[in-house]
N, C-alpha and C. Protein backbone atom coordinates (compact mmCIF):
# COMPACT_ATOMS: atom_id res chain seq x y z
N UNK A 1 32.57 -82.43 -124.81
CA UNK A 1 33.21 -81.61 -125.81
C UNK A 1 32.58 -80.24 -125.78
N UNK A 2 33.58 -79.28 -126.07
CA UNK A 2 32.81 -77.77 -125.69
C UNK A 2 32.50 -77.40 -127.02
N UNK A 3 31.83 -76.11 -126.89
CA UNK A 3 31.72 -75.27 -128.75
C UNK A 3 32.27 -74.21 -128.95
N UNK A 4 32.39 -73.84 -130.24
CA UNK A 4 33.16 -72.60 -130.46
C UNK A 4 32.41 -72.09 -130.99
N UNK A 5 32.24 -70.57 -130.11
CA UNK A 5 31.16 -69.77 -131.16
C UNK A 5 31.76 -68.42 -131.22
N UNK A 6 32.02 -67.95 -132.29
CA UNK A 6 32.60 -67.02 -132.64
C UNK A 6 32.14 -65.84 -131.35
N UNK A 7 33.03 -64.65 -131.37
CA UNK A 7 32.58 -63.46 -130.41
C UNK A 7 32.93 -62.69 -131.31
N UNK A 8 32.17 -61.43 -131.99
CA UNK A 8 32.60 -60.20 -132.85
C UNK A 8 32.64 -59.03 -132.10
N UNK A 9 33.32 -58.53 -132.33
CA UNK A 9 33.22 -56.68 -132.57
C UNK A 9 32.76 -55.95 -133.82
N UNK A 10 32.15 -55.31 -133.60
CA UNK A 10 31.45 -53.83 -134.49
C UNK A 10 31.99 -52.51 -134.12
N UNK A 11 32.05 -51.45 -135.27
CA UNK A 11 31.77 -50.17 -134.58
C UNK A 11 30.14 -49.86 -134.11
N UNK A 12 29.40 -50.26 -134.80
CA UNK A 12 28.24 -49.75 -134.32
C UNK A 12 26.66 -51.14 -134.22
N UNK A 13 26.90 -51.67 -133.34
CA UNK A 13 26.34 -52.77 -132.72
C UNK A 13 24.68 -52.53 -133.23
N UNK A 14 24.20 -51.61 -132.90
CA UNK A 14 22.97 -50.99 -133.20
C UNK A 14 22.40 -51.57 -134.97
N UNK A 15 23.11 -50.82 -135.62
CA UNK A 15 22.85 -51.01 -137.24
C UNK A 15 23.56 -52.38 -137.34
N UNK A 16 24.50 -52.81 -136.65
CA UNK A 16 24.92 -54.48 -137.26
C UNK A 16 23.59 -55.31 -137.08
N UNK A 17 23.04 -55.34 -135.78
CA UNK A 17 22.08 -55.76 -135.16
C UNK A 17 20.47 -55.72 -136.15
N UNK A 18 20.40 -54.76 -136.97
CA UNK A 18 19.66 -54.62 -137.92
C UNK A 18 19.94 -55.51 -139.38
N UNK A 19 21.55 -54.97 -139.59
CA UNK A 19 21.68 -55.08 -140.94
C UNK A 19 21.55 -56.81 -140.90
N UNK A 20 22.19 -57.90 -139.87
CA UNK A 20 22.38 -59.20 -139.57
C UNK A 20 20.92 -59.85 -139.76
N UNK A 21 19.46 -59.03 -138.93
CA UNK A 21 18.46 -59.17 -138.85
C UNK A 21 17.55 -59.39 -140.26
N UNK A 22 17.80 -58.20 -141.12
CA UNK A 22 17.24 -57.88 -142.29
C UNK A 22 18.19 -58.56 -143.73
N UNK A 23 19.43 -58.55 -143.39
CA UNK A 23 19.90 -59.31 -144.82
C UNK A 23 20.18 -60.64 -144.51
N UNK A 24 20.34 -61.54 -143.19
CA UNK A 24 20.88 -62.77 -143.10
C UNK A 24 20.01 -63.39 -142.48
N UNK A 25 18.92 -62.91 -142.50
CA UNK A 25 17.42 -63.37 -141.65
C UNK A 25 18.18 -63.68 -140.11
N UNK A 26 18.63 -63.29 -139.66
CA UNK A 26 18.78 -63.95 -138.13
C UNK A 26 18.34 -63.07 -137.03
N UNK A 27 18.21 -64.23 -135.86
CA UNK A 27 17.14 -63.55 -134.66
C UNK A 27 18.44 -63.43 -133.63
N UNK A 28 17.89 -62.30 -132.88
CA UNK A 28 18.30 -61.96 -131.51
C UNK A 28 17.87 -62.92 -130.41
N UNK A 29 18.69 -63.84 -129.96
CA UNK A 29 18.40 -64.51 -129.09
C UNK A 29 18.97 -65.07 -127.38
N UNK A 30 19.94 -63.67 -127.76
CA UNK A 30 19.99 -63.11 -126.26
C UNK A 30 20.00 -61.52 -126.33
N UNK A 31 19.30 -60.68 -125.62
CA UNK A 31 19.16 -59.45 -126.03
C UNK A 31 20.06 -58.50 -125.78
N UNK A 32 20.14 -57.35 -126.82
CA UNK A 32 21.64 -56.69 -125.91
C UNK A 32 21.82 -56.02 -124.38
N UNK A 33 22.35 -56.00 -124.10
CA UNK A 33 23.29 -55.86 -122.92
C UNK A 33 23.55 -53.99 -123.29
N UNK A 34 23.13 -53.29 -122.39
CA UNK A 34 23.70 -51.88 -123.10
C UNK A 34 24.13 -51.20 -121.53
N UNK A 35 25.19 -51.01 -121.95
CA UNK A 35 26.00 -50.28 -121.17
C UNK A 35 25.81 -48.74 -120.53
N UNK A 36 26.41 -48.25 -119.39
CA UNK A 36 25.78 -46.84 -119.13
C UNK A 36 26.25 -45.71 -119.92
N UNK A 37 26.88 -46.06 -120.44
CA UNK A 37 27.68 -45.20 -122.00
C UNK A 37 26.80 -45.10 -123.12
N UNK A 38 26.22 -46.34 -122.79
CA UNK A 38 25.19 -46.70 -124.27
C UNK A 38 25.86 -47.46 -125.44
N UNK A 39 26.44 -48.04 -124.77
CA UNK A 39 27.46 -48.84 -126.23
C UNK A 39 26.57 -50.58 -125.53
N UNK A 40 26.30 -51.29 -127.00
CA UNK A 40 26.05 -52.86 -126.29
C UNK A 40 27.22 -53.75 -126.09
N UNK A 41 27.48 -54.32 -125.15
CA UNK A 41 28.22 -54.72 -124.16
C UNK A 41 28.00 -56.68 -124.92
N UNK A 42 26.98 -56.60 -125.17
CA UNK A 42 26.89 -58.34 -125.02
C UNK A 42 25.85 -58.27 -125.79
N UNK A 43 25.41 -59.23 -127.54
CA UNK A 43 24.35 -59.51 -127.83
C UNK A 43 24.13 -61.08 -128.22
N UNK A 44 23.13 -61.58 -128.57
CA UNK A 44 23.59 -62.85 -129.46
C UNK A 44 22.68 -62.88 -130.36
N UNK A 45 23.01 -63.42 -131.65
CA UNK A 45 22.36 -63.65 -132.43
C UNK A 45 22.21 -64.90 -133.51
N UNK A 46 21.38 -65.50 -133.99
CA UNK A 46 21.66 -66.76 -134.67
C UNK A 46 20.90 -66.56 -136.34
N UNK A 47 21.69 -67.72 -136.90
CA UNK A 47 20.95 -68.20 -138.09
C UNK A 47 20.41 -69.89 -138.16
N UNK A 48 19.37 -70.27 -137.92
CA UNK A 48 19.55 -71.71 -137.49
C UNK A 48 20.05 -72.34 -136.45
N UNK A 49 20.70 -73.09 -136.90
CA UNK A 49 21.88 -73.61 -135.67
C UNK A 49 23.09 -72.59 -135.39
N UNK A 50 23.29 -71.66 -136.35
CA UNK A 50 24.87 -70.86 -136.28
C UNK A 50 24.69 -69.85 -135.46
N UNK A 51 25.20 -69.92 -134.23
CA UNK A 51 24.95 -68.51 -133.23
C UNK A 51 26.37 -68.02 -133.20
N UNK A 52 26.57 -66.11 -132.89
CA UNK A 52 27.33 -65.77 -133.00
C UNK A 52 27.19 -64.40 -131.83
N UNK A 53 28.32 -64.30 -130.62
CA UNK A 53 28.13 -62.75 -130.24
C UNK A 53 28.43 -61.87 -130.77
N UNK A 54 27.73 -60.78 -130.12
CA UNK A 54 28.46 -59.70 -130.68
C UNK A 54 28.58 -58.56 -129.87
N UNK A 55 29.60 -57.13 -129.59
CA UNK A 55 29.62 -56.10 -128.78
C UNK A 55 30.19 -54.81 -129.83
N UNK A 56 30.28 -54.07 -129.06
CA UNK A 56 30.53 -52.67 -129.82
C UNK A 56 32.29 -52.59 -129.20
N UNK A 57 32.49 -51.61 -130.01
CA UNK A 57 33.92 -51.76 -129.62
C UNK A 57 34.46 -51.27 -127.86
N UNK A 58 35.77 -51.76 -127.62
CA UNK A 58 35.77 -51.48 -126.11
C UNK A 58 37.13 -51.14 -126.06
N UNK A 59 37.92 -49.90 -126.04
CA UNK A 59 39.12 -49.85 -126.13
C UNK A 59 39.73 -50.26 -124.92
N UNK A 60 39.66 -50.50 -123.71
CA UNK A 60 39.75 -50.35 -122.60
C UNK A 60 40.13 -52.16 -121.89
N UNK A 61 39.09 -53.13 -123.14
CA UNK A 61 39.10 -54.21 -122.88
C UNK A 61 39.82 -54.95 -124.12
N UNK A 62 40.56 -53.89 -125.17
CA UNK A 62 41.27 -54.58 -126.30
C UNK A 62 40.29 -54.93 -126.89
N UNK A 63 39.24 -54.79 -127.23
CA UNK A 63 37.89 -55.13 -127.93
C UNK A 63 37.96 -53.70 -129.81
N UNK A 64 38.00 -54.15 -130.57
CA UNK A 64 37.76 -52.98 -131.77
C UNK A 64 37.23 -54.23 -133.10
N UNK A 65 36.41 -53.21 -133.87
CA UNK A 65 36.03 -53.46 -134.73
C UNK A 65 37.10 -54.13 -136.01
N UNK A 66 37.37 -54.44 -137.08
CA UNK A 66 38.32 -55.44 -137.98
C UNK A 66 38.37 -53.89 -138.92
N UNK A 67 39.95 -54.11 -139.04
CA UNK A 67 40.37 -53.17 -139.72
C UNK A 67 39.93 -53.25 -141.59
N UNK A 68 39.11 -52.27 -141.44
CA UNK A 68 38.89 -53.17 -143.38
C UNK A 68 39.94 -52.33 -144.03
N UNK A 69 40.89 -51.87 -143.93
CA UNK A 69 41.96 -51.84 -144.59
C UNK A 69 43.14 -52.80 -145.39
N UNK A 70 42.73 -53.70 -144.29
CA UNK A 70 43.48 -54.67 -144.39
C UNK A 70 42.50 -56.41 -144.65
N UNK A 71 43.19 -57.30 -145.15
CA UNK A 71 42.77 -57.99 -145.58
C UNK A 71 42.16 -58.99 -143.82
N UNK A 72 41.00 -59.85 -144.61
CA UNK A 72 39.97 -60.10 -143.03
C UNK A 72 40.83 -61.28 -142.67
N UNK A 73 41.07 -61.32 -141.27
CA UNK A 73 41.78 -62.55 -140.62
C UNK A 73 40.97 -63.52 -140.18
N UNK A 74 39.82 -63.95 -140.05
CA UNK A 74 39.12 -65.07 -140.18
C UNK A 74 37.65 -64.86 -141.10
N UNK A 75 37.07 -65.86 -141.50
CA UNK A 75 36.09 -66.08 -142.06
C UNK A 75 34.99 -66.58 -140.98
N UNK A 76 33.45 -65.90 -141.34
CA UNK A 76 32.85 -66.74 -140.68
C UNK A 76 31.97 -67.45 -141.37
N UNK A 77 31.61 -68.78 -141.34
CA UNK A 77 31.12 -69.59 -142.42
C UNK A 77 29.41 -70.01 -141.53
N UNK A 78 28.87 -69.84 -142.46
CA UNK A 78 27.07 -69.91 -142.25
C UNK A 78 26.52 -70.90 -142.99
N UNK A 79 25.76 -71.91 -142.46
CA UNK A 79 25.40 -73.00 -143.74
C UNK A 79 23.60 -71.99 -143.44
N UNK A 80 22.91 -71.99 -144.87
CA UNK A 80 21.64 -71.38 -144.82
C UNK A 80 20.94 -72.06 -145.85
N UNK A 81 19.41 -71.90 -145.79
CA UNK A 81 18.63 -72.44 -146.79
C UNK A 81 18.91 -72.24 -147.99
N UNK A 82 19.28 -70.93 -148.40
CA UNK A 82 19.07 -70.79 -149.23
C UNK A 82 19.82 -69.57 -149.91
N UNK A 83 21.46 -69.85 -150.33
CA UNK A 83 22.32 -69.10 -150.68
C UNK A 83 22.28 -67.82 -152.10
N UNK A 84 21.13 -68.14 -153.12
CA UNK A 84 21.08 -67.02 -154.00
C UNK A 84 20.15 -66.03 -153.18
N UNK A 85 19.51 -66.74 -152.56
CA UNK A 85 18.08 -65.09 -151.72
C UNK A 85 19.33 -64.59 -150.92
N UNK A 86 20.25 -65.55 -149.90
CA UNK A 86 20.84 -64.48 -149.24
C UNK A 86 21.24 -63.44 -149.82
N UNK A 87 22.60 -63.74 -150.64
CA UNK A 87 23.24 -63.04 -151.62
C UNK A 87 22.27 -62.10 -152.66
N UNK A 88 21.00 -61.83 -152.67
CA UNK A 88 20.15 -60.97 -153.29
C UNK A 88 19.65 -60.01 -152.45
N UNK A 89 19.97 -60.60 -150.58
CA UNK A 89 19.59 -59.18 -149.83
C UNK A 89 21.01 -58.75 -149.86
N UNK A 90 22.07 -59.18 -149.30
CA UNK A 90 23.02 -58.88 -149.35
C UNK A 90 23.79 -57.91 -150.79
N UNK A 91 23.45 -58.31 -151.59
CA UNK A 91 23.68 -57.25 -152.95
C UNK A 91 22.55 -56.06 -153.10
N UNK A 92 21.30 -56.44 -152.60
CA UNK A 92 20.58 -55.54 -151.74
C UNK A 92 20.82 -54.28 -151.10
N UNK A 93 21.44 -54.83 -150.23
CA UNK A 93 22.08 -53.74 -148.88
C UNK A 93 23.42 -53.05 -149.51
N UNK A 94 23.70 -52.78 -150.57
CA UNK A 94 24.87 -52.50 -151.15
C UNK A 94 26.37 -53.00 -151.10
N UNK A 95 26.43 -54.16 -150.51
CA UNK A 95 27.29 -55.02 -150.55
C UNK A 95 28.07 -55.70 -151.36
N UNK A 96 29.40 -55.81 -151.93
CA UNK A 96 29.22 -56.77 -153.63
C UNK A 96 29.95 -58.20 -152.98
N UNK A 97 29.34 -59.09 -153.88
CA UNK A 97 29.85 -60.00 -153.50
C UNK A 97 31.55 -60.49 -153.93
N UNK A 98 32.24 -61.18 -153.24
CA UNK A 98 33.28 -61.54 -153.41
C UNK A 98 33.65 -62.63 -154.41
N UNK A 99 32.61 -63.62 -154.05
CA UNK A 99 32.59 -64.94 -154.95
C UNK A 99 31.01 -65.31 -155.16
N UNK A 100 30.95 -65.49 -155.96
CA UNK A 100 29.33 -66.32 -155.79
C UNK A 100 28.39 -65.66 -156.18
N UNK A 101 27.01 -66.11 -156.05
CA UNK A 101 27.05 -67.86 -155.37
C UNK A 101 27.15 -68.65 -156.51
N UNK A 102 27.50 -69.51 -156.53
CA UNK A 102 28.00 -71.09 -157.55
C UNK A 102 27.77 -72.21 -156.47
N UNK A 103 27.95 -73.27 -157.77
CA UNK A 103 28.21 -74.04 -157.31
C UNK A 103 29.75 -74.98 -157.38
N UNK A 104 29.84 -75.46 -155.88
CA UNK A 104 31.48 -75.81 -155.72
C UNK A 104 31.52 -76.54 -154.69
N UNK A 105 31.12 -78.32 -155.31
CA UNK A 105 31.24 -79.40 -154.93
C UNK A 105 32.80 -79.62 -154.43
N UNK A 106 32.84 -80.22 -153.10
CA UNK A 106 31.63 -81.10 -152.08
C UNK A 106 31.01 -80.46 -150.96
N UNK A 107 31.46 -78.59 -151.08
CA UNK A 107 30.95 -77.97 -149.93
C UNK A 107 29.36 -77.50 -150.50
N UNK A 108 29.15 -77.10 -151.69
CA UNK A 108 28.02 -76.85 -151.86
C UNK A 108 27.67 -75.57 -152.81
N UNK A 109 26.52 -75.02 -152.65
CA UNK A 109 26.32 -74.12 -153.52
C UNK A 109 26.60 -72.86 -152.19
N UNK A 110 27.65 -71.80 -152.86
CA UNK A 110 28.49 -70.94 -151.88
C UNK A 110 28.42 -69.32 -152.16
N UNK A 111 28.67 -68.21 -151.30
CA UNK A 111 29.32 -67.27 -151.55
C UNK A 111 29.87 -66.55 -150.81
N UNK A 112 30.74 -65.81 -151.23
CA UNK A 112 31.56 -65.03 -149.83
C UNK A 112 31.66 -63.32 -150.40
N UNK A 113 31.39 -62.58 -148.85
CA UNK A 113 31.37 -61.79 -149.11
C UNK A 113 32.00 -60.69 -147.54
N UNK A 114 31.67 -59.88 -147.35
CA UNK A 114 32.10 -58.91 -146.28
C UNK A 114 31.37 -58.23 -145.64
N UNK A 115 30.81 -58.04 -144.74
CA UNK A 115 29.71 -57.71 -144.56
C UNK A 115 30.02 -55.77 -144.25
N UNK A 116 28.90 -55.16 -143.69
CA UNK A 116 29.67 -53.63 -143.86
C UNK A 116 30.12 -53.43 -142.80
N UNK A 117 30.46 -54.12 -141.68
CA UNK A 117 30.92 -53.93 -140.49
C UNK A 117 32.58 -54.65 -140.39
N UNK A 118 32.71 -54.93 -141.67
CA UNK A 118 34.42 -55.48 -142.39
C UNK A 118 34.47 -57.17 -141.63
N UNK A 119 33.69 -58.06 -141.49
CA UNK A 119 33.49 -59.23 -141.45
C UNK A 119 33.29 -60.23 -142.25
N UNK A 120 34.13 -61.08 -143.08
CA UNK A 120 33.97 -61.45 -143.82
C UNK A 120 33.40 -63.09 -143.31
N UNK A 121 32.27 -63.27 -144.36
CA UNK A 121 31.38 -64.44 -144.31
C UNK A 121 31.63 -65.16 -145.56
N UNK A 122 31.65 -66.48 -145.34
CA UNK A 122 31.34 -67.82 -146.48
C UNK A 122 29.79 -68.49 -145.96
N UNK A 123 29.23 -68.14 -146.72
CA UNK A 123 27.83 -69.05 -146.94
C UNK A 123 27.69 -69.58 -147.70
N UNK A 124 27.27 -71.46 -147.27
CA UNK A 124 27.08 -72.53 -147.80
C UNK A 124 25.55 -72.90 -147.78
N UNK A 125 24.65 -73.40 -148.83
CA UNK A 125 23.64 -74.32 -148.93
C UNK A 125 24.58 -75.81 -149.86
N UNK A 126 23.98 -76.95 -148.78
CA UNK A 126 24.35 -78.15 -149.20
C UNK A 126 23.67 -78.37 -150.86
N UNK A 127 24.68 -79.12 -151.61
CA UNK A 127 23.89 -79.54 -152.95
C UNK A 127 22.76 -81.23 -152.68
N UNK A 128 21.47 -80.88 -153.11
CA UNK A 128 20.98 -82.11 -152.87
C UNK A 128 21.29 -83.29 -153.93
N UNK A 129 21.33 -84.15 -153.36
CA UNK A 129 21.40 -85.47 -154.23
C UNK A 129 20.25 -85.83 -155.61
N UNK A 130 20.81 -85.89 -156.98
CA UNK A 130 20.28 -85.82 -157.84
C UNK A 130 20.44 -86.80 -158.50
C-alpha cells in the first residue's frame, strides 16, 4: 500500500519554512533544494509522523501558491501533542483562529485555522480516556 503525502506550494518558501518551524514545531527533514533562480524547488518537512513537501511557486510547471481570495480547497489535518500551545503560537504569529480549540468528540480536542501562506490546517490532539 502506498502513502499520500501532501505536496504544497508557497509564495515564499523561505519564511513558510520558518513560520512551519517556529509555530507548528516541525523539522526540516529533507533540506531545501534551491534552484539557480533562488526559488526552493523541493523541501520536506514534518510534525511527528505528519510529513509534508513543499516548493515555491513555479509558473512554468503549473505550480502557484492557493488563492486566499477564495475559499481553501483542501484541508490539511495534523494530529499534535498538544492543540491549545499550538493554537497559542499560532495566535502568536498573528493568525486568528477559525474554530477552536474545543473539544469535539470522537475526533478530539481540535482547531482550524489558515496558515499565512493561505493553507488551511485542522489540528487534532486525541481525547484521553477518563
Amino acid at each position: 500500500m502506498g502513502e499520500l503525502t501532501p505536496y504544497i506550494c508557497v509564495a515564499d518558501a523561505r519564511r513558510s519554512i520558518e513560520w512551519y518551524v517556529d509555530v507548528l514545531g516541525a523539522q526540516v527533514v529533507f533540506e531545501p533544494i534551491v534552484m539557480d533562480d533562488g526559488r526552493i524547488g523541493h523541501v520536506e518537512l514534518a510534525v511527528g509522523d505528519g510529513r509534508w513537501m513543499m516548493s515555491d511557486e513555479f509558473a512554468s510547471a503549473g505550480v502557484a501558491a492557493p488563492d486566499t481570495s477564495r475559499g481553501a480547497a483542501i484541508s490539511l489535518h495534523l494530529e499534535v501533542d498538544d492543540v491549545d500551545a499550538v493554537c497559542e503560537r499560532v495566535v502568536g504569529s498573528g493568525v486568528t483562529l477559525d474554530r477552536g480549540p474545543e473539544d469535539s468528540p470522537p475526533a478530539g480536542r481540535v482547531a482550524v485555522f489558515r496558515d499565512p501562506f493561505g493553507h488551511r490546517w485542522f489540528v487534532n490532539q486525541p481525547l484521553t480516556a477518563t
